[in-house]
N, C-alpha and C. Protein backbone atom coordinates (compact mmCIF):
# COMPACT_ATOMS: atom_id res chain seq x y z
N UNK A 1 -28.11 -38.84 -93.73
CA UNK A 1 -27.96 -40.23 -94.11
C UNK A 1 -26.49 -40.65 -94.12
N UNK A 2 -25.62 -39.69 -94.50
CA UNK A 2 -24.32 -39.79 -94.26
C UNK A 2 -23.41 -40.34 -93.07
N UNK A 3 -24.30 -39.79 -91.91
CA UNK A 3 -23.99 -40.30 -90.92
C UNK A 3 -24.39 -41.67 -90.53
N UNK A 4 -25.35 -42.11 -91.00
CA UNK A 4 -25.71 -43.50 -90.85
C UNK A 4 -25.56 -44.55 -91.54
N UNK A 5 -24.80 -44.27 -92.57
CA UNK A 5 -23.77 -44.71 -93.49
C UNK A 5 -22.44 -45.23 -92.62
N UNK A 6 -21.43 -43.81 -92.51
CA UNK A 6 -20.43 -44.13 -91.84
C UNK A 6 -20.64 -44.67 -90.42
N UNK A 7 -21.87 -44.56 -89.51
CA UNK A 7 -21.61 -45.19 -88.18
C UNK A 7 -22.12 -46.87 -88.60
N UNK A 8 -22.73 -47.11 -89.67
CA UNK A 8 -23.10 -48.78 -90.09
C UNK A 8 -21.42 -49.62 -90.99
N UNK A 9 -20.69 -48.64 -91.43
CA UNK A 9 -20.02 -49.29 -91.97
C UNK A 9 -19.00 -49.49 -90.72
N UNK A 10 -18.36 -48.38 -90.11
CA UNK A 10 -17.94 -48.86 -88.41
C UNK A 10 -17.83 -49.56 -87.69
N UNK A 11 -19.85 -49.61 -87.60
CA UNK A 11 -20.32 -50.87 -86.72
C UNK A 11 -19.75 -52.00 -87.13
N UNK A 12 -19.63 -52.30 -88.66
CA UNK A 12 -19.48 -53.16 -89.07
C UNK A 12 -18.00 -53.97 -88.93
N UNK A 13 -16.83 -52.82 -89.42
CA UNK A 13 -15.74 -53.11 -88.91
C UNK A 13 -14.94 -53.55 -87.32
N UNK A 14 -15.87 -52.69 -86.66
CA UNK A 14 -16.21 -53.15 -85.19
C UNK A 14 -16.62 -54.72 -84.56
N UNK A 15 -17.63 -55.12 -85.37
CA UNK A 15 -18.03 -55.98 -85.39
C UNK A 15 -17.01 -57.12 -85.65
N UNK A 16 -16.62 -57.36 -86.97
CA UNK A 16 -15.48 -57.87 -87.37
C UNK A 16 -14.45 -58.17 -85.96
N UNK A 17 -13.54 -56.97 -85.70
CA UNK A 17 -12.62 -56.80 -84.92
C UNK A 17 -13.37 -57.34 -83.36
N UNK A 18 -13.92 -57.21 -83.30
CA UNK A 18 -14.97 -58.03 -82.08
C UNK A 18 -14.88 -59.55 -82.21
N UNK A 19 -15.04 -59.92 -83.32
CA UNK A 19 -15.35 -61.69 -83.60
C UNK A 19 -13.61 -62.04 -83.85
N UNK A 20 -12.69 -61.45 -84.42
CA UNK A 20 -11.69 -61.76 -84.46
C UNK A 20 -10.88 -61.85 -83.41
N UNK A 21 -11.20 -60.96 -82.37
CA UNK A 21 -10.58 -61.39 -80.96
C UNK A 21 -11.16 -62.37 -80.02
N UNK A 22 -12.42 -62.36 -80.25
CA UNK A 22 -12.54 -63.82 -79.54
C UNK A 22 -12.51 -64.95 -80.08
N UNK A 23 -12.21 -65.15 -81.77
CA UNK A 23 -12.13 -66.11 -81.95
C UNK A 23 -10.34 -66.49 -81.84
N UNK A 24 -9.49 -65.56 -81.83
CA UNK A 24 -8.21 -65.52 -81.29
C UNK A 24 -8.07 -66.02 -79.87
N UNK A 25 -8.78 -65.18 -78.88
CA UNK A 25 -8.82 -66.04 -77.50
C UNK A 25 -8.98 -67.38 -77.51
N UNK A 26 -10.16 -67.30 -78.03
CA UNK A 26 -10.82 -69.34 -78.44
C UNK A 26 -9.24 -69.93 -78.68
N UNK A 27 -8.74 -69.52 -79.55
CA UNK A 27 -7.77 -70.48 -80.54
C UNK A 27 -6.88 -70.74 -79.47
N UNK A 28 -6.11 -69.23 -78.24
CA UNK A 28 -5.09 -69.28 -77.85
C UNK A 28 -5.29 -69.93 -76.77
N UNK A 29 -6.60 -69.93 -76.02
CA UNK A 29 -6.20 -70.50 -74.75
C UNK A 29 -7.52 -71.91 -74.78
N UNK A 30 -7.69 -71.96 -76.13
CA UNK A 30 -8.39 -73.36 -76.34
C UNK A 30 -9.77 -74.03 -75.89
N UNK A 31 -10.15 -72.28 -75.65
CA UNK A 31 -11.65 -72.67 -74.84
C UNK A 31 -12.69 -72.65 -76.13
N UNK A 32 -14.18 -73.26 -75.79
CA UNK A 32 -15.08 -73.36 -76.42
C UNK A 32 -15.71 -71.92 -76.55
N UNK A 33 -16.64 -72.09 -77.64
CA UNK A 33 -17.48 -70.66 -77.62
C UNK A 33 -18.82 -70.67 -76.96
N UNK A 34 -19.18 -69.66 -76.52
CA UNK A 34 -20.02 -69.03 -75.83
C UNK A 34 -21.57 -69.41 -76.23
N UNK A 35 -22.12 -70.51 -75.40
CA UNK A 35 -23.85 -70.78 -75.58
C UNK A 35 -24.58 -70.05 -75.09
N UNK A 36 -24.21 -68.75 -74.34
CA UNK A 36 -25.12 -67.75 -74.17
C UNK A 36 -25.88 -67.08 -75.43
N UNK A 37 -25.44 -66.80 -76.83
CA UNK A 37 -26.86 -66.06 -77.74
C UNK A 37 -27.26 -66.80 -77.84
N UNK A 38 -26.84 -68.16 -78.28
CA UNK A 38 -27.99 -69.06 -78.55
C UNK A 38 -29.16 -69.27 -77.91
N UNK A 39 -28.83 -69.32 -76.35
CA UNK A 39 -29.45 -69.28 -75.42
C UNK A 39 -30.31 -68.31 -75.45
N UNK A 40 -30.12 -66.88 -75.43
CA UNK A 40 -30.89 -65.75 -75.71
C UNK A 40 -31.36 -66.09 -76.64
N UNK A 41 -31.11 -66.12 -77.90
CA UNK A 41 -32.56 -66.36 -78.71
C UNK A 41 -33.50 -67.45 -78.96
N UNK A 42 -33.10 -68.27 -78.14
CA UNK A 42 -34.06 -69.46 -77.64
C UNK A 42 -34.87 -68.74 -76.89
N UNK A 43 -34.40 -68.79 -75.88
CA UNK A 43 -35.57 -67.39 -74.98
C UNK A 43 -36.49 -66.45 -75.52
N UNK A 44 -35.76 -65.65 -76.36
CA UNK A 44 -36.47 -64.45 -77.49
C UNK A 44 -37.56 -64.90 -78.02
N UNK A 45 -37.27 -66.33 -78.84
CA UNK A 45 -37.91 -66.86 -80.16
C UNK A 45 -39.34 -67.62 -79.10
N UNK A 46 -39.13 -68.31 -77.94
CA UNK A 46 -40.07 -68.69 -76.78
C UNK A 46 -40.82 -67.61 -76.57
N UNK A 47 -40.58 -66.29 -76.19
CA UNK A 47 -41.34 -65.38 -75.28
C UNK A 47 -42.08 -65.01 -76.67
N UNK A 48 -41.96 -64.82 -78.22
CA UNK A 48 -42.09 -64.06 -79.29
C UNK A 48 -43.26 -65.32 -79.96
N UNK A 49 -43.27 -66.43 -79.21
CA UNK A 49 -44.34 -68.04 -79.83
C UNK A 49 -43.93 -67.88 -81.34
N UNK A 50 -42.32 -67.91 -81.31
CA UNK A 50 -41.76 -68.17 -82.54
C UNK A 50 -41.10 -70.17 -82.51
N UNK A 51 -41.89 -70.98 -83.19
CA UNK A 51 -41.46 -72.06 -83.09
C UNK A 51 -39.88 -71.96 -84.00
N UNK A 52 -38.72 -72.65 -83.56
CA UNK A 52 -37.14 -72.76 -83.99
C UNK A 52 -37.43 -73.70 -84.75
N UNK A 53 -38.16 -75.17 -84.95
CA UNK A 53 -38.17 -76.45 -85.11
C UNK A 53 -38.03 -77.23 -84.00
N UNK A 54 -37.83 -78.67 -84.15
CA UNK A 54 -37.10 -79.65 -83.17
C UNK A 54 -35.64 -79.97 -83.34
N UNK A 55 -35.03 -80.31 -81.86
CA UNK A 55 -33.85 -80.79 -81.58
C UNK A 55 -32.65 -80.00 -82.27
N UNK A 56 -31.96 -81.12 -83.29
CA UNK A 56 -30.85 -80.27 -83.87
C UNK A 56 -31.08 -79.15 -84.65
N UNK A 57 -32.07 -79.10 -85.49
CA UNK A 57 -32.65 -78.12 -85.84
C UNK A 57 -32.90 -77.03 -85.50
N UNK A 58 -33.26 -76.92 -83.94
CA UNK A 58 -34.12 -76.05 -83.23
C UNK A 58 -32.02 -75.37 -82.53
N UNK A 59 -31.79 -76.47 -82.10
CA UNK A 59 -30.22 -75.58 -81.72
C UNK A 59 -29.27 -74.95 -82.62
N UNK A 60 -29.12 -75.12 -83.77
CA UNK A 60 -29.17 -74.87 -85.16
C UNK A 60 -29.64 -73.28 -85.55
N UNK A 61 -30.27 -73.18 -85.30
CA UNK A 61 -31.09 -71.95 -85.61
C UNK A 61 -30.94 -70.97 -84.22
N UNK A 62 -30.93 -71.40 -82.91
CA UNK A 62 -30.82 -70.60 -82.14
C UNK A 62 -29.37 -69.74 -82.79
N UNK A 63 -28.33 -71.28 -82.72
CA UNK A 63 -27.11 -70.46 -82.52
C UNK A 63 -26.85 -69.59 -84.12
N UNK A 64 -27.52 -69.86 -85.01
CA UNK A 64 -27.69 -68.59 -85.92
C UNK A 64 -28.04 -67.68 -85.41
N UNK A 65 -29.36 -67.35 -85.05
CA UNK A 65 -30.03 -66.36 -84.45
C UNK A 65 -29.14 -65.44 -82.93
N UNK A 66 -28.63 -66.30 -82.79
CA UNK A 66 -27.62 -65.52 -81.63
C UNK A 66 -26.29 -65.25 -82.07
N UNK A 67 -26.26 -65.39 -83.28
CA UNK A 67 -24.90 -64.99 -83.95
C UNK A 67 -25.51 -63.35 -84.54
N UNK A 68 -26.72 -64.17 -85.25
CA UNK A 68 -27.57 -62.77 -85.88
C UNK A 68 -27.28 -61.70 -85.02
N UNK A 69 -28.00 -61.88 -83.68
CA UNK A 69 -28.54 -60.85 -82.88
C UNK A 69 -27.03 -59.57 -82.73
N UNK A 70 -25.66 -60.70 -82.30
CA UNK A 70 -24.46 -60.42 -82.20
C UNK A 70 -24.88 -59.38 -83.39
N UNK A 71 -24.40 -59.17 -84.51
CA UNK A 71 -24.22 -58.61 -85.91
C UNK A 71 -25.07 -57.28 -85.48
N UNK A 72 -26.45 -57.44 -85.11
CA UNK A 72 -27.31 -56.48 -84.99
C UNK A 72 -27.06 -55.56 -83.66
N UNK A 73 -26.15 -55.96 -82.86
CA UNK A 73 -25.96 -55.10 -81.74
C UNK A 73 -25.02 -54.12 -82.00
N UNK A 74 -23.74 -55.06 -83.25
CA UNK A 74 -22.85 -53.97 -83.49
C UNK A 74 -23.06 -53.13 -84.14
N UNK A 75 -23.60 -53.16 -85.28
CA UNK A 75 -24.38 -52.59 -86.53
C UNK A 75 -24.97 -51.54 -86.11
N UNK A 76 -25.86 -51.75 -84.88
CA UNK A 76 -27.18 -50.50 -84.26
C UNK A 76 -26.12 -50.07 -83.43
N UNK A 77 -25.06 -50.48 -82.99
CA UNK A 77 -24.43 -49.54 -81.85
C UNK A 77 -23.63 -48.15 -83.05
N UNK A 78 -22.98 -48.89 -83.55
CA UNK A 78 -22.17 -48.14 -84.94
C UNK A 78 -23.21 -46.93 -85.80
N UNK A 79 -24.60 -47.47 -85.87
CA UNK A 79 -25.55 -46.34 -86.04
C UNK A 79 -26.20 -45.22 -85.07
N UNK A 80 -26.39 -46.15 -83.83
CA UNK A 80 -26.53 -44.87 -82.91
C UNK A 80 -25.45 -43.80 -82.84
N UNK A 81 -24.12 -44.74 -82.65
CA UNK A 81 -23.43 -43.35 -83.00
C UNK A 81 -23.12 -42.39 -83.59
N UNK A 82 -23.06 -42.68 -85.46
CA UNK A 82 -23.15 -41.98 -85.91
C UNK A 82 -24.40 -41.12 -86.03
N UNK A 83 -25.72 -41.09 -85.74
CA UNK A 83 -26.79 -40.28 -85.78
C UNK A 83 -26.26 -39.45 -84.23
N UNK A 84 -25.55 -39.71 -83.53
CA UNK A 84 -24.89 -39.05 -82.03
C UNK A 84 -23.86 -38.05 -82.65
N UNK A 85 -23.31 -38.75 -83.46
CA UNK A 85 -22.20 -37.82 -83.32
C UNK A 85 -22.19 -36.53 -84.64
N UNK A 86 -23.67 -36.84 -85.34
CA UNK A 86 -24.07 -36.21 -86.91
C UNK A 86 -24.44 -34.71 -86.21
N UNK A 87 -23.49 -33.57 -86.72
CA UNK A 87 -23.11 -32.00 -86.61
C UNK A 87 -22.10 -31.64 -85.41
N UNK A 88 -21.41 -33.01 -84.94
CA UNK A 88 -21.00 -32.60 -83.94
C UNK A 88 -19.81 -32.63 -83.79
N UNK A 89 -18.90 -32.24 -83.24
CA UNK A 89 -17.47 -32.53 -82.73
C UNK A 89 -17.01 -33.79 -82.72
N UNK A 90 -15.92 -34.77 -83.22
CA UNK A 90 -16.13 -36.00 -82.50
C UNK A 90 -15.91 -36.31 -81.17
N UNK A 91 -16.00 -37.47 -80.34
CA UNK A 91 -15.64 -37.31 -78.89
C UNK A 91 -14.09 -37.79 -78.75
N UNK A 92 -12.84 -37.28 -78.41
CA UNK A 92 -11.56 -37.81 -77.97
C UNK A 92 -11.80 -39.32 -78.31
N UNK A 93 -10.68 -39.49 -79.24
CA UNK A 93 -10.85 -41.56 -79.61
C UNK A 93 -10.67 -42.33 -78.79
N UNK A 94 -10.09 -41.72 -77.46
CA UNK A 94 -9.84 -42.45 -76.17
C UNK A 94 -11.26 -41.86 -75.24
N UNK A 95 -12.01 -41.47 -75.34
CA UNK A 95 -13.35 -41.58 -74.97
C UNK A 95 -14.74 -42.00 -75.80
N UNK A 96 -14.73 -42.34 -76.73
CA UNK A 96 -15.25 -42.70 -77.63
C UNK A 96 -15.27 -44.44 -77.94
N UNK A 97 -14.04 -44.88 -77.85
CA UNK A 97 -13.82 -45.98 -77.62
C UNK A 97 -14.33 -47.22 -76.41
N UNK A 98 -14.24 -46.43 -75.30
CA UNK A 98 -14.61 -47.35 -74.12
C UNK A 98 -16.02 -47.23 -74.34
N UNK A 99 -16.77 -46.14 -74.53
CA UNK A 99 -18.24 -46.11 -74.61
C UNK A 99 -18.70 -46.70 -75.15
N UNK A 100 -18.29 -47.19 -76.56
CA UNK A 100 -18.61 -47.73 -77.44
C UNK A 100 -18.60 -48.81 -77.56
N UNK A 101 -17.78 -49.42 -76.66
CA UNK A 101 -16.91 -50.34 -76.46
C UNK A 101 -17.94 -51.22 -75.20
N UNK A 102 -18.92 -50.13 -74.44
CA UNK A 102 -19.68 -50.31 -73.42
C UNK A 102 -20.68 -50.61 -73.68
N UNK A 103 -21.38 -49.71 -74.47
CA UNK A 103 -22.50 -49.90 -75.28
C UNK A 103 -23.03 -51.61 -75.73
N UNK A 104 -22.19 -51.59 -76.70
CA UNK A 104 -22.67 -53.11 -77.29
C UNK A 104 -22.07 -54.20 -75.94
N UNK A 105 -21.55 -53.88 -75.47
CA UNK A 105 -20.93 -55.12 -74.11
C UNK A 105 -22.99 -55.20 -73.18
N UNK A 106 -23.29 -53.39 -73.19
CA UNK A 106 -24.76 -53.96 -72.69
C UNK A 106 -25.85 -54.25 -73.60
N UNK A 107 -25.44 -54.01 -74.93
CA UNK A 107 -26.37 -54.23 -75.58
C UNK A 107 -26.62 -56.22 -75.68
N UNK A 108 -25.66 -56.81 -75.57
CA UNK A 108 -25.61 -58.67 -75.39
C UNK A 108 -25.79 -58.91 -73.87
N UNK A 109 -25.17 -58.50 -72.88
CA UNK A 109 -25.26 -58.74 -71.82
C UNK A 109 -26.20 -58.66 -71.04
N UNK A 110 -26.97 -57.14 -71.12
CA UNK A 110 -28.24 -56.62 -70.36
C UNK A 110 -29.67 -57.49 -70.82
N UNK A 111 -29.76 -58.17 -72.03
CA UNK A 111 -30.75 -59.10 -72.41
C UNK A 111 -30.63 -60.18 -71.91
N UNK A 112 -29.35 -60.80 -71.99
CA UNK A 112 -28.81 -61.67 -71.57
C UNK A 112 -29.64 -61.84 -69.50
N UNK A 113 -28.65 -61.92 -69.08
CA UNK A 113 -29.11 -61.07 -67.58
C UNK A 113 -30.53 -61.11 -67.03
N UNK A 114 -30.92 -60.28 -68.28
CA UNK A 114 -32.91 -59.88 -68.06
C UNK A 114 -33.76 -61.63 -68.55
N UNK A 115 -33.13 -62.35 -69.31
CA UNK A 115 -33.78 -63.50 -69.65
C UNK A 115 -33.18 -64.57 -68.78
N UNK A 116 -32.39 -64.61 -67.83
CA UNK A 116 -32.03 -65.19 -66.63
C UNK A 116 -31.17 -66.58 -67.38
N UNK A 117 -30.26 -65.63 -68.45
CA UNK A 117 -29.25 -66.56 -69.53
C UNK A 117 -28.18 -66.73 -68.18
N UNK A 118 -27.50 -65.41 -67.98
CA UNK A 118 -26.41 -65.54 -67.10
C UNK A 118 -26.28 -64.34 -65.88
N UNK A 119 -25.64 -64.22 -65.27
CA UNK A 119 -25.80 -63.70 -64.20
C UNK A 119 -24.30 -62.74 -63.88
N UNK A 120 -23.78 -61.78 -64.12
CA UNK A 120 -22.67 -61.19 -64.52
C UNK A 120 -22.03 -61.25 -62.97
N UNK A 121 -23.13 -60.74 -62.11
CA UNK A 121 -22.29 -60.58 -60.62
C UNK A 121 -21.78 -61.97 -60.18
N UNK A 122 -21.88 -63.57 -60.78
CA UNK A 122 -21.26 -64.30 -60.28
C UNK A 122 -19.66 -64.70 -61.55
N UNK A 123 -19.85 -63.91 -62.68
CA UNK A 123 -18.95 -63.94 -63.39
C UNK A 123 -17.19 -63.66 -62.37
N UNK A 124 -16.18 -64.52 -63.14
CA UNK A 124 -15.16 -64.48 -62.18
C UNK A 124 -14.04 -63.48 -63.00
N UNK A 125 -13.26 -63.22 -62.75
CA UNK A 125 -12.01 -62.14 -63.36
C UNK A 125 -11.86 -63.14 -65.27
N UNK A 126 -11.57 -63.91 -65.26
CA UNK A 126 -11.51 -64.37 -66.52
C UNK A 126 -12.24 -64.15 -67.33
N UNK A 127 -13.79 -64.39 -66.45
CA UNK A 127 -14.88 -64.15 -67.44
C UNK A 127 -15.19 -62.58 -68.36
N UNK A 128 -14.47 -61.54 -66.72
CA UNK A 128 -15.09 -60.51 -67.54
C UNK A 128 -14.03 -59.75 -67.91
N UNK A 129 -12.60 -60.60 -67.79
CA UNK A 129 -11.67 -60.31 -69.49
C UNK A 129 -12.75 -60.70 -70.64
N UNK A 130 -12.36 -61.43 -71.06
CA UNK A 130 -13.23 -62.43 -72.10
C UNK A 130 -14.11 -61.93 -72.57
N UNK A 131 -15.14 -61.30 -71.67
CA UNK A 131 -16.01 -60.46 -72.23
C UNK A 131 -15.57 -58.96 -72.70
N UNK A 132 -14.94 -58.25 -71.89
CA UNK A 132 -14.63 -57.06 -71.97
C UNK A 132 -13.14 -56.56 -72.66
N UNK A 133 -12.85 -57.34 -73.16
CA UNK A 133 -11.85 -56.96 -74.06
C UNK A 133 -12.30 -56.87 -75.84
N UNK A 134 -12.91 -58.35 -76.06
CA UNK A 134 -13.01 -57.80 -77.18
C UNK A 134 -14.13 -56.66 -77.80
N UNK A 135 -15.28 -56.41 -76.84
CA UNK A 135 -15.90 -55.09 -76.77
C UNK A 135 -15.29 -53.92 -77.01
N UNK A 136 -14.42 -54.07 -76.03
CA UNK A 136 -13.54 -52.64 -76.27
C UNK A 136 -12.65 -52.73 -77.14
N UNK A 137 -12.05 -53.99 -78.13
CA UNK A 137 -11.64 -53.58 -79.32
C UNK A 137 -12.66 -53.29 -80.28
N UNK A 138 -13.84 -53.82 -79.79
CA UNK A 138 -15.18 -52.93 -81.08
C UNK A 138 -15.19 -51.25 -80.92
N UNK A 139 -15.27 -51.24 -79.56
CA UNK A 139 -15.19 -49.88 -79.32
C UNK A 139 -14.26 -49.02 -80.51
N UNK A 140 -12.66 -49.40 -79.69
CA UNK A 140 -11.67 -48.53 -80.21
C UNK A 140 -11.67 -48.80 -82.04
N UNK A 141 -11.73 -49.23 -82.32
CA UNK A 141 -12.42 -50.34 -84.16
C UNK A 141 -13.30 -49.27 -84.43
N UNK A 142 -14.66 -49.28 -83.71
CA UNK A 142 -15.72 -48.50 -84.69
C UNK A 142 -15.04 -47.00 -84.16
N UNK A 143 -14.80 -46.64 -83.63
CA UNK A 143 -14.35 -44.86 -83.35
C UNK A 143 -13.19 -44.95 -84.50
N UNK A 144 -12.76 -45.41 -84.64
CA UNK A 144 -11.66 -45.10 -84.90
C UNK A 144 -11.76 -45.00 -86.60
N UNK A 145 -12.57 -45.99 -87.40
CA UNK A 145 -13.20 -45.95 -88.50
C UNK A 145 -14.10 -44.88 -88.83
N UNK A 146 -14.89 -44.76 -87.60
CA UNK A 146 -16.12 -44.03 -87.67
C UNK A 146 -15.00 -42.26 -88.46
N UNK A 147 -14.06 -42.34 -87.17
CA UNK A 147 -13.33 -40.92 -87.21
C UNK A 147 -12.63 -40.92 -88.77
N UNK A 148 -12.46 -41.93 -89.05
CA UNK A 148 -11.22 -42.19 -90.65
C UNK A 148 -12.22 -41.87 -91.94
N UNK A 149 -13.73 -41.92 -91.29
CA UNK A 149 -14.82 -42.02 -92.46
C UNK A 149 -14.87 -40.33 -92.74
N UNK A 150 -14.74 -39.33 -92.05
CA UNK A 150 -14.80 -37.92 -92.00
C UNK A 150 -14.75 -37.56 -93.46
């Protein structure tokens, strides 16, 4: 249980350090945020004959629910690992990091993708900064906690 302790509190810090860099990007280069979860869990909550409500309401709740989902990808990534890494060696923090860092990038993206939200192969160099940076500060964030939790 120990281990799923320290890989949830991780996740968690991960998480954090995840939302703080893109909401830093947002700030610095003045772009809007991202209607893709919302989008996904509009989709989700559709395929699941989960009614959202109407109108503002109904967008309202997506973009909770796709904030939610966010929280729950880091959280379960931060737990898989620690139940991964429970009796074991840890992995080099510079390999540990990008994986981790990979992980939750497919854990939003690969749903994403599969519900025909967005389409990554037409994504352009900006986009998949944007995306792939602050992942991999979750990455290097939860390893790095995960390792400090010992």
């Amino acid at each position: 249980m120990r281990s799923v302790t320290k890989g949830l509190l991780a996740g968690a810090a991960g998480t954090a350090a995840l939302n703080l860099t893109t909401y830093g990007d947002m700030l610095l280069r003045g772009r809007s945020s991202s209607d893709t979860p919302a989008q996904v869990a509009g989709r989700l909550a559709d395929r699941a004959g989960v009614g959202l409500g109407e109108e503002a309401s109904k967008s309202n709740r997506e973009q909770a629910a796709g904030a939610l989902l966010g929280y729950v990808t880091g959280l379960g990534v931060g737990v898989a690992y620690g139940l991964l890494r429970r009796g074991r060696g840890p992995l080099p923090e510079w390999a540990a990091g990008p994986v981790l860092g990979a992980a939750a990038m497919a854990g939003s993206d690969v749903p994403a993708a599969a519900l025909g939200v967005t389409d990554p192969t037409r994504w352009d160099r900006t986009s998949w900064v944007s995306d792939a940076v602050p992942h991999l500060v979750y990455g290097f964030t939860t390893a790095s906690v995960y390792r400090a939790l010992r």
